[in-house]
Structure formats: C-alpha cells, structure tokens
PDB file of N, CA and C in Angstrom:
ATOM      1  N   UNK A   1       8.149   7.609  57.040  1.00  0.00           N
ATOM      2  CA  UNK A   1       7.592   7.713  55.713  1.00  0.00           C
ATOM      3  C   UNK A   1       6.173   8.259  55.824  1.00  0.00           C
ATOM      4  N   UNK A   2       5.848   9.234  54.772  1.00  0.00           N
ATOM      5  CA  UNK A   2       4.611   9.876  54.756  1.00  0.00           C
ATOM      6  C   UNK A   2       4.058   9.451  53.746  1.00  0.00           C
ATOM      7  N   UNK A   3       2.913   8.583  53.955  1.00  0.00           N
ATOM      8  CA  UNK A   3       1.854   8.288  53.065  1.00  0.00           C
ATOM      9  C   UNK A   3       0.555   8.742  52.461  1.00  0.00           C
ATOM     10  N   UNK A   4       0.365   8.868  51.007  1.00  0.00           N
ATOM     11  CA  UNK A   4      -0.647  10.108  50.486  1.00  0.00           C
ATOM     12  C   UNK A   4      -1.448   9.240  50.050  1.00  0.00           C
ATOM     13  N   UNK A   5      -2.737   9.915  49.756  1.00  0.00           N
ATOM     14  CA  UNK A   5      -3.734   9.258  48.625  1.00  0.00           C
ATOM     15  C   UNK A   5      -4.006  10.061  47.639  1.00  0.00           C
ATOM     16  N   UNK A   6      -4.616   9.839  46.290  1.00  0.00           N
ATOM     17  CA  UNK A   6      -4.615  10.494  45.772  1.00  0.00           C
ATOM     18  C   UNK A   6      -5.880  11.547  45.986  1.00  0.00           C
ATOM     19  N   UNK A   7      -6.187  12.331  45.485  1.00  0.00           N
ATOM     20  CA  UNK A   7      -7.816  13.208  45.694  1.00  0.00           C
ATOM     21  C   UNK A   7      -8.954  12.836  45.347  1.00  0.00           C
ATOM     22  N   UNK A   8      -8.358  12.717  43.769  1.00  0.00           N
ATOM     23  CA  UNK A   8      -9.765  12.190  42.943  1.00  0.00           C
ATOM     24  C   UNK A   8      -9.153  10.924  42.282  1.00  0.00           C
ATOM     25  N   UNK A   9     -10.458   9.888  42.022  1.00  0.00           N
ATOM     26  CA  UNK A   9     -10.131   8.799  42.077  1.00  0.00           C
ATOM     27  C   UNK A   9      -9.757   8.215  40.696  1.00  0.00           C
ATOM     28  N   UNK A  10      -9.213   7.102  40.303  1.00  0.00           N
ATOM     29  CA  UNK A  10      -8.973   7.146  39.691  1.00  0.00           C
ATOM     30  C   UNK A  10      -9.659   5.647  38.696  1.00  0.00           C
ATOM     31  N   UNK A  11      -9.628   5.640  37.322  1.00  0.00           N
ATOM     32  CA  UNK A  11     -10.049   4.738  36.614  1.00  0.00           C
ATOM     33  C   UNK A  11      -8.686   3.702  36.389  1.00  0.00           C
ATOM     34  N   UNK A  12      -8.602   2.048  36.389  1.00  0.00           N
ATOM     35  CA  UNK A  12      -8.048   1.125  36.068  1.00  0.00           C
ATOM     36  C   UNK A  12      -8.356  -0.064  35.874  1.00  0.00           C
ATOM     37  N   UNK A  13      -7.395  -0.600  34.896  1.00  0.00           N
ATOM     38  CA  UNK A  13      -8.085  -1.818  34.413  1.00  0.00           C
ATOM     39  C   UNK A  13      -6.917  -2.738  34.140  1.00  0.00           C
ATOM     40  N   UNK A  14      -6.345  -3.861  34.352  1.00  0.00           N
ATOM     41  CA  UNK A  14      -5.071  -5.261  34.314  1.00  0.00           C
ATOM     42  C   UNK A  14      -5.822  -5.763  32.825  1.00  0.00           C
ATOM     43  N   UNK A  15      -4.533  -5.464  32.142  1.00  0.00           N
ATOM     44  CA  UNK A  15      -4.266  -5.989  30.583  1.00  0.00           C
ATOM     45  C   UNK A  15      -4.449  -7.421  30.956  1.00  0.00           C
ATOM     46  N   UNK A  16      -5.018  -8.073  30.217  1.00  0.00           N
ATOM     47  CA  UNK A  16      -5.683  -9.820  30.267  1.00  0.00           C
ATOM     48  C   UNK A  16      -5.375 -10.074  28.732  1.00  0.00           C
ATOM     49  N   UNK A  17      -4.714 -11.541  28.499  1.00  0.00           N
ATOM     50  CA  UNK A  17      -4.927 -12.337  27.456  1.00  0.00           C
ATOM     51  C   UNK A  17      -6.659 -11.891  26.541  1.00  0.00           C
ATOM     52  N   UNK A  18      -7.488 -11.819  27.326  1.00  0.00           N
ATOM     53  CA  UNK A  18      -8.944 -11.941  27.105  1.00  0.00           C
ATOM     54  C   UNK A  18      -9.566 -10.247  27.257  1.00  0.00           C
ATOM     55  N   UNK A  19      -8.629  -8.743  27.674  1.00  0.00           N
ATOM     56  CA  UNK A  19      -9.473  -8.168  27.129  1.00  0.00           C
ATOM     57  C   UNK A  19      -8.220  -6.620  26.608  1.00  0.00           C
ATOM     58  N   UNK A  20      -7.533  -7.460  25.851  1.00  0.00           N
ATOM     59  CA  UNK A  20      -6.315  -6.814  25.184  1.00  0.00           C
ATOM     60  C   UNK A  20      -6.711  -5.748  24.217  1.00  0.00           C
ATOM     61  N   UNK A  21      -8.347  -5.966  23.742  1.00  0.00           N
ATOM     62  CA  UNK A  21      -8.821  -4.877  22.383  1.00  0.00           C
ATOM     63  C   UNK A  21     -10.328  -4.278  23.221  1.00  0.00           C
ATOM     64  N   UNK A  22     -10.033  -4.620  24.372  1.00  0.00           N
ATOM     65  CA  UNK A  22     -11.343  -3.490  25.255  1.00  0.00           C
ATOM     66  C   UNK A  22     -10.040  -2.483  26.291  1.00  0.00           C
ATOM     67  N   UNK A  23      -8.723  -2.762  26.491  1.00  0.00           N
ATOM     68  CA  UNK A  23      -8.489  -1.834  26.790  1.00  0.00           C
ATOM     69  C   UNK A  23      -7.990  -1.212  25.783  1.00  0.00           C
ATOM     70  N   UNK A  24      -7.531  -1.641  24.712  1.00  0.00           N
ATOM     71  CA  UNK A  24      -7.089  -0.521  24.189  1.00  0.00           C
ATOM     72  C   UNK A  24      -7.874   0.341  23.505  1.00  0.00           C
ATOM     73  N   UNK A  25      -9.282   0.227  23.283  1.00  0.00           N
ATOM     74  CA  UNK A  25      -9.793   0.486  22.871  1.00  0.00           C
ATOM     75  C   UNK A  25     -10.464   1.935  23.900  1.00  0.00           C
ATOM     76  N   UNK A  26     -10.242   1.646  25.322  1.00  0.00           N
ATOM     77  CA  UNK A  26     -10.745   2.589  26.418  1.00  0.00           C
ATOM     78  C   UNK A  26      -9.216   3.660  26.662  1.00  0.00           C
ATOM     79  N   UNK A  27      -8.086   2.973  26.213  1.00  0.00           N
ATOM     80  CA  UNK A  27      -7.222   4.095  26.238  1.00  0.00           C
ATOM     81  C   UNK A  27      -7.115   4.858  24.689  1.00  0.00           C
ATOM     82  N   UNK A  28      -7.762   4.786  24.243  1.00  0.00           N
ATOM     83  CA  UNK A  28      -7.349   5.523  22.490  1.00  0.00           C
ATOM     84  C   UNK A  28      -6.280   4.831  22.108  1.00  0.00           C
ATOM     85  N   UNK A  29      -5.696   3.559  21.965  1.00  0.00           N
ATOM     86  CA  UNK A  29      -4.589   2.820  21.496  1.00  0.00           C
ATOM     87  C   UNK A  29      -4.855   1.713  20.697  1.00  0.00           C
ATOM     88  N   UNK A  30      -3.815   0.768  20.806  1.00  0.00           N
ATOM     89  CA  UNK A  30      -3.885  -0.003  19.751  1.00  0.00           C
ATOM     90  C   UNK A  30      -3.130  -1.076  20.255  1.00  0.00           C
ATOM     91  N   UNK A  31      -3.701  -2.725  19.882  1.00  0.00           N
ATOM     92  CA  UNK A  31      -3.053  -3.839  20.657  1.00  0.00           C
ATOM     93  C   UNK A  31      -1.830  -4.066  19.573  1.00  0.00           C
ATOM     94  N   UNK A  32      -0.854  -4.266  19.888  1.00  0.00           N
ATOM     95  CA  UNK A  32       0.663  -4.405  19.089  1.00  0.00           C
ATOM     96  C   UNK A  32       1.164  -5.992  19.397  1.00  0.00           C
ATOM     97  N   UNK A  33       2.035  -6.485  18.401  1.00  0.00           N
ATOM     98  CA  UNK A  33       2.144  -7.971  18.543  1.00  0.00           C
ATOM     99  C   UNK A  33       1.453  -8.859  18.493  1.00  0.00           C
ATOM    100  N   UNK A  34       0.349  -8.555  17.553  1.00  0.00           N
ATOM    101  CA  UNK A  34      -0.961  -9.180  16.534  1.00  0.00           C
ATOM    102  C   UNK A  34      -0.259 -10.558  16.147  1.00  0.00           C
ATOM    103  N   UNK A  35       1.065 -10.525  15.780  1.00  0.00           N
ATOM    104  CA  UNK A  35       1.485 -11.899  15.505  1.00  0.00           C
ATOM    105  C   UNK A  35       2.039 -13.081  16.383  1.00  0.00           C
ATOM    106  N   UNK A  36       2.071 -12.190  17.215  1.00  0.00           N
ATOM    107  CA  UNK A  36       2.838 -13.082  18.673  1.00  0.00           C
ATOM    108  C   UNK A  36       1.606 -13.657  19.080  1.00  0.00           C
ATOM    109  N   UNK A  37       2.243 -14.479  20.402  1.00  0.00           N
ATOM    110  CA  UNK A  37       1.140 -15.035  20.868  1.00  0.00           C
ATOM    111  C   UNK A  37       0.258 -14.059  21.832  1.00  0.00           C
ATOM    112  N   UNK A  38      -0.926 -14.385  22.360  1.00  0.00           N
ATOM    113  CA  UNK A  38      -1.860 -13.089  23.101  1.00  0.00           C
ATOM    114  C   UNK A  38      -1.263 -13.287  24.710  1.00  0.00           C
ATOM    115  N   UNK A  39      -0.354 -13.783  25.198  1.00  0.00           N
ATOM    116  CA  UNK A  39       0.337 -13.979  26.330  1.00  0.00           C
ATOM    117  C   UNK A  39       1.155 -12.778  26.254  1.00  0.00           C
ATOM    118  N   UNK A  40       1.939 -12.306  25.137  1.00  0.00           N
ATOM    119  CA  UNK A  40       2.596 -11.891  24.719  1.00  0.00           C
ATOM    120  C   UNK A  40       2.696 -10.270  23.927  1.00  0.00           C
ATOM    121  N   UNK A  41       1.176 -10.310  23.481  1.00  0.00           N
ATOM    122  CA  UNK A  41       0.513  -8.982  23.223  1.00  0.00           C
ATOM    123  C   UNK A  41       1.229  -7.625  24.039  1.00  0.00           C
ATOM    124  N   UNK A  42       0.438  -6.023  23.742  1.00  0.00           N
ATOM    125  CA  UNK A  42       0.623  -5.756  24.567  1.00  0.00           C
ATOM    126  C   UNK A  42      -0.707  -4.444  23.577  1.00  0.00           C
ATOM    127  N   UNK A  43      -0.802  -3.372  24.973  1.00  0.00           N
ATOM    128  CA  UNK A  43      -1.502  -1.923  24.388  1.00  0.00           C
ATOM    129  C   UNK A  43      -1.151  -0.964  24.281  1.00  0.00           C
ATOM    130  N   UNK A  44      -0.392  -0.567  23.293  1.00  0.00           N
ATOM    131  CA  UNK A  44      -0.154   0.674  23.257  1.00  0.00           C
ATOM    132  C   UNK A  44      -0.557   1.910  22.939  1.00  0.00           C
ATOM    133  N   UNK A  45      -0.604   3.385  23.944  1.00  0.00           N
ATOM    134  CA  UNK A  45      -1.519   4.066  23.709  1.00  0.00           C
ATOM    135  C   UNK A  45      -0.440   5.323  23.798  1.00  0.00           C
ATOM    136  N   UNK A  46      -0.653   6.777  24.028  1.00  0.00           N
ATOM    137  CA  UNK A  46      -0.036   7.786  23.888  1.00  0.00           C
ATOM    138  C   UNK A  46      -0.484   8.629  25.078  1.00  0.00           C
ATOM    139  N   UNK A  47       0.211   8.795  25.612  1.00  0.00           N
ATOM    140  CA  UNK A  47       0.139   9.685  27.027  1.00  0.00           C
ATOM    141  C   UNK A  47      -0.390  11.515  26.519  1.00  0.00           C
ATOM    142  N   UNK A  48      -0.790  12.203  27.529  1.00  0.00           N
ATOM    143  CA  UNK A  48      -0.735  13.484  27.432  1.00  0.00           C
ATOM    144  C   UNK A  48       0.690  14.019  27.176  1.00  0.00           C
ATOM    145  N   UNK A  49       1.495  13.662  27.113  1.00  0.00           N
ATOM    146  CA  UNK A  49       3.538  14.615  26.916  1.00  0.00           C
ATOM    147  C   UNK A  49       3.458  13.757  25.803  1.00  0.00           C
ATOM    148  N   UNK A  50       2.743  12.938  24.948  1.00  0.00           N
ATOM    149  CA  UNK A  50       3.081  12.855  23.546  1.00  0.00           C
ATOM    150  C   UNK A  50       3.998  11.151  23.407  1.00  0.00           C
ATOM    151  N   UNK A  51       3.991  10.650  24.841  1.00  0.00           N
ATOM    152  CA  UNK A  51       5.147   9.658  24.181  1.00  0.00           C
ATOM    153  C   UNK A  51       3.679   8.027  24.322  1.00  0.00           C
ATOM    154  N   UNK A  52       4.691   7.375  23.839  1.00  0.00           N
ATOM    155  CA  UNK A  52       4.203   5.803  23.690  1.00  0.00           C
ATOM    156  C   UNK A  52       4.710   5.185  24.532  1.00  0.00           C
ATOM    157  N   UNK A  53       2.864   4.537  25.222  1.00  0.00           N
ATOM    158  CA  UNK A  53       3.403   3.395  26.730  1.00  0.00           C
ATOM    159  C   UNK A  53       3.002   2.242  26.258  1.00  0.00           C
ATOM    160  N   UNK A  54       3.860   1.043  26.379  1.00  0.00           N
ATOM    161  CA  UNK A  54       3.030   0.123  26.178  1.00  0.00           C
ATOM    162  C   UNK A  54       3.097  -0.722  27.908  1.00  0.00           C
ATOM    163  N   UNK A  55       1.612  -1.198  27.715  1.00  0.00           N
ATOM    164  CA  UNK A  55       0.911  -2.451  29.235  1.00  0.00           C
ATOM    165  C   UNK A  55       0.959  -3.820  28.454  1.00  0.00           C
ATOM    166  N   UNK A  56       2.054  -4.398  28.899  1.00  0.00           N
ATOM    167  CA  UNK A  56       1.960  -5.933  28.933  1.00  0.00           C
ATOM    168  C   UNK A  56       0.753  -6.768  29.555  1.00  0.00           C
ATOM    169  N   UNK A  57       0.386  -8.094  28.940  1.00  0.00           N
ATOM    170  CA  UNK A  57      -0.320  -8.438  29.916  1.00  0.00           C
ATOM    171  C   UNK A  57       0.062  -8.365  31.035  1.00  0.00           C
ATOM    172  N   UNK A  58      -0.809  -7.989  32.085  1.00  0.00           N
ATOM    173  CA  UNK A  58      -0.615  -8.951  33.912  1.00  0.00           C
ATOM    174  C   UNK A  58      -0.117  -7.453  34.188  1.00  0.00           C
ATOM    175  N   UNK A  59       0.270  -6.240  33.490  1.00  0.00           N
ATOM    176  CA  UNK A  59       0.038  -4.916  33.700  1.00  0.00           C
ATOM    177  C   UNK A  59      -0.708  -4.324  34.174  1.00  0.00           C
ATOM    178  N   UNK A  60      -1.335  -2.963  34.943  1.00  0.00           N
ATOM    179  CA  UNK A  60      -2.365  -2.402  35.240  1.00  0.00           C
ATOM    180  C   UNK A  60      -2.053  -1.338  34.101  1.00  0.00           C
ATOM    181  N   UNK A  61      -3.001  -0.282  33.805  1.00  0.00           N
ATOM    182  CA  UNK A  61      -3.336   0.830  33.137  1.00  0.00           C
ATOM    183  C   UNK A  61      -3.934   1.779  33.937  1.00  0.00           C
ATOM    184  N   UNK A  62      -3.546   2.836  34.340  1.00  0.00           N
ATOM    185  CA  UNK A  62      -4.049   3.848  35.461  1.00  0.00           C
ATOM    186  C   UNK A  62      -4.440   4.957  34.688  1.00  0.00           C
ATOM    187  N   UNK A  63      -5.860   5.024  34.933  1.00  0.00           N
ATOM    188  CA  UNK A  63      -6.274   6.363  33.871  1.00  0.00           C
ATOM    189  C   UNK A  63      -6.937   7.412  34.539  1.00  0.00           C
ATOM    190  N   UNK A  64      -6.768   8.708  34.162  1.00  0.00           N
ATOM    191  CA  UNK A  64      -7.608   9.884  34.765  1.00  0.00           C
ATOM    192  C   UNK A  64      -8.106  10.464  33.898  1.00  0.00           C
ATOM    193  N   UNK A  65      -8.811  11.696  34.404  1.00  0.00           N
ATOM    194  CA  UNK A  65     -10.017  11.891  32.943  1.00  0.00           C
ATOM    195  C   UNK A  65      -8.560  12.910  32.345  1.00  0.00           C
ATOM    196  N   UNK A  66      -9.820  13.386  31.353  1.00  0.00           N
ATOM    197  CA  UNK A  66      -9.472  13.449  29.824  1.00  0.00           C
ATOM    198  C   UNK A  66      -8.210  14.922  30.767  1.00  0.00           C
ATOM    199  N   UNK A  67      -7.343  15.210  29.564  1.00  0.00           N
ATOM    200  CA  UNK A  67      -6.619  16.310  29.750  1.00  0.00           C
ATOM    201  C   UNK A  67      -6.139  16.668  28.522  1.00  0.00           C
ATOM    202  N   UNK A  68      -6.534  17.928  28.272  1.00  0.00           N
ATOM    203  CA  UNK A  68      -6.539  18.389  26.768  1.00  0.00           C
ATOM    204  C   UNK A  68      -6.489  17.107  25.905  1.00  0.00           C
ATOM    205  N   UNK A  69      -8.297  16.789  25.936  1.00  0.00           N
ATOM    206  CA  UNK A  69      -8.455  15.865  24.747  1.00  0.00           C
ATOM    207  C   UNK A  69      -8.145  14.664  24.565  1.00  0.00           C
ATOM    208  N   UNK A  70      -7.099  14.135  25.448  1.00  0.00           N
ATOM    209  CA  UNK A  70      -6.473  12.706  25.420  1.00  0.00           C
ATOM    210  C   UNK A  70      -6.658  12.418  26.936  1.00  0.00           C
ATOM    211  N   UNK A  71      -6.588  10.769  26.979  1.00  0.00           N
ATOM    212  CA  UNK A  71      -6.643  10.163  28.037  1.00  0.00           C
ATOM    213  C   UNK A  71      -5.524  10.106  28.789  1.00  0.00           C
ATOM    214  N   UNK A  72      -5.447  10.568  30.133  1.00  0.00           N
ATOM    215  CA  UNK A  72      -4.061  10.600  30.670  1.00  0.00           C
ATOM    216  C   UNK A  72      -3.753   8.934  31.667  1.00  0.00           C
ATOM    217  N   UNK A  73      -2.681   7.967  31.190  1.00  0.00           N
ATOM    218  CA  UNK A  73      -2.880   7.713  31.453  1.00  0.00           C
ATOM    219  C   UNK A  73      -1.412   6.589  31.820  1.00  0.00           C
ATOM    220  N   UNK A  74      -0.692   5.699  32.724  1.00  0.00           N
ATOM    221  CA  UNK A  74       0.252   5.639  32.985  1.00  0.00           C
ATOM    222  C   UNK A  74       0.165   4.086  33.412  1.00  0.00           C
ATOM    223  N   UNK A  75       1.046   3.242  33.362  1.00  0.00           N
ATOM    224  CA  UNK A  75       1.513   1.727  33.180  1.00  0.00           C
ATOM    225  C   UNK A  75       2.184   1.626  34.822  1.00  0.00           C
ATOM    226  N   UNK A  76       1.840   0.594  35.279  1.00  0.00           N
ATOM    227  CA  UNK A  76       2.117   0.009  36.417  1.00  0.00           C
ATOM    228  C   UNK A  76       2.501  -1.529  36.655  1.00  0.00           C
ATOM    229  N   UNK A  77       3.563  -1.778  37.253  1.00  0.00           N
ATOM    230  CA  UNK A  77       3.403  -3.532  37.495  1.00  0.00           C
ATOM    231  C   UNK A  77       2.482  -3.662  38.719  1.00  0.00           C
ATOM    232  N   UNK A  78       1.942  -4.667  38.649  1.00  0.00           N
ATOM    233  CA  UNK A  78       0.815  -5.714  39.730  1.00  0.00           C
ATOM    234  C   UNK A  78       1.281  -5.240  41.100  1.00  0.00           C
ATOM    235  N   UNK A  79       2.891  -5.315  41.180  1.00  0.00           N
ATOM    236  CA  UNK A  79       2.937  -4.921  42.570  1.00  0.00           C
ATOM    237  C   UNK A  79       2.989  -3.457  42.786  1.00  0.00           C
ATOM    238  N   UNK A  80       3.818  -2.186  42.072  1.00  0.00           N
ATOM    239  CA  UNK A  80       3.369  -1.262  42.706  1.00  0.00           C
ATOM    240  C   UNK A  80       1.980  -0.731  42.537  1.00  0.00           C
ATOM    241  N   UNK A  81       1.398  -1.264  41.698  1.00  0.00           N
ATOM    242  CA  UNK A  81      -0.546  -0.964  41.555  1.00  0.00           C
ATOM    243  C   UNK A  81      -1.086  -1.323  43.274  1.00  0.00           C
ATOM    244  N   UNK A  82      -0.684  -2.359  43.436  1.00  0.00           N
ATOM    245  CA  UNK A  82      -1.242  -3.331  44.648  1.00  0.00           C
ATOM    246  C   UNK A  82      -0.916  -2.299  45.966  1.00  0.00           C
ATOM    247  N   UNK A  83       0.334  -1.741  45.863  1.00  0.00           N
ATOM    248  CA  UNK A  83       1.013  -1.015  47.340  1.00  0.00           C
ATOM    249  C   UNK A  83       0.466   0.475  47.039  1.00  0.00           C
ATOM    250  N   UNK A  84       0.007   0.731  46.092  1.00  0.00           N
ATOM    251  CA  UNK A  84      -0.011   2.549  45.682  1.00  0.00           C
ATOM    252  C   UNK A  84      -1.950   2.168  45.815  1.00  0.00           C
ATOM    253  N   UNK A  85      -2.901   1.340  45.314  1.00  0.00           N
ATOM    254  CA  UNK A  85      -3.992   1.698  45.174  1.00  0.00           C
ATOM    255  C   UNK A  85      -5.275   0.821  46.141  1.00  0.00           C
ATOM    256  N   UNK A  86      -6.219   1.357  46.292  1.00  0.00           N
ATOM    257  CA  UNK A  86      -7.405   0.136  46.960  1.00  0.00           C
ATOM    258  C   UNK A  86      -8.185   0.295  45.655  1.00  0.00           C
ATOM    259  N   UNK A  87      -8.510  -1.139  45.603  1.00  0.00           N
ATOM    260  CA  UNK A  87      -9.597  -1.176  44.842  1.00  0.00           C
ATOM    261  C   UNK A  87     -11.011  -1.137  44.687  1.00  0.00           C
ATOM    262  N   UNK A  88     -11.913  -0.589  44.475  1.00  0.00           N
ATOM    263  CA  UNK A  88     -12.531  -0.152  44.586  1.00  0.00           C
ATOM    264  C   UNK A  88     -14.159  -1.012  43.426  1.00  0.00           C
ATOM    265  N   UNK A  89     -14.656  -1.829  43.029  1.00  0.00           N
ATOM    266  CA  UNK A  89     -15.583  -2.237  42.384  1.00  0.00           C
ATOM    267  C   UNK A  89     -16.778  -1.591  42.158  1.00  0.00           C
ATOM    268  N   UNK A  90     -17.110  -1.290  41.328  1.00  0.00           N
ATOM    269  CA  UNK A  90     -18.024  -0.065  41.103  1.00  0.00           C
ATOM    270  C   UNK A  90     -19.456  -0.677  40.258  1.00  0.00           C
TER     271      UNK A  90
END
C-alpha cells in the first residue's frame, strides 16, 4: 500500500453539541434539527458540485479554501479523519 499526504493543508473542525452554530456558520450552512435534541443536531452546508452534506455531531468537517466562491468542503467519521489526517494546532 502506497501512502499520500495531501500538499496543501487543510482546515477542520469535529461538530460538538457546544459549537453546532460556529461551524456552520464557518461552512456557509445552517444547523438543521433545531427541534431535536443538540446530541442530535446536525450542519448542513453545500459543497462546490452543488449537493447537501450534512456533519453529525462527533463528525469532522474537512475544509479547503474557497473554490469558485464557496467553501469546499467534505464530512468524515472520527475514524477515517484520525487514519487520513495529523493534527496540527495552530
């Protein structure tokens, strides 16, 4: 098996009970399931190809810069975030 990294680095942030309307707010989206409980929440935002992702809590959010105008940006579970990225604290 051949293992890559990516080039340029990348921006992410794990959907939390506690900051469900700061990410969505950093992906151009919107927190959905306002009536449910916030365990339960989720963010949904709109990719560059036009479709709708939603990040559950305990999700990561993997973002790169802008591409024509919108945030590009793609949903991960905990574990392949964990095996695909280092983290990096900035």
């Amino acid at each position: 098996m051949t293992r890559v990294r990516l080039r340029a680095p990348v921006e992410a942030q794990q959907v939390t009970v506690d900051n469900l309307d700061a990410v969505a707010a950093w992906m151009e989206g919107t927190v959905v399931g306002v009536r449910l409980l916030p365990k339960d929440r989720a963010v949904r935002f709109t990719n560059r190809d036009h479709w709708e992702q939603d990040a559950n809590v305990g999700q990561w959010i993997v973002r790169f810069a802008l591409v024509e105008g919108r945030r590009h940006g793609f949903v991960l579970s905990p574990e392949v975030f964990d095996a695909m990225f280092v983290t990096e604290v900035s």
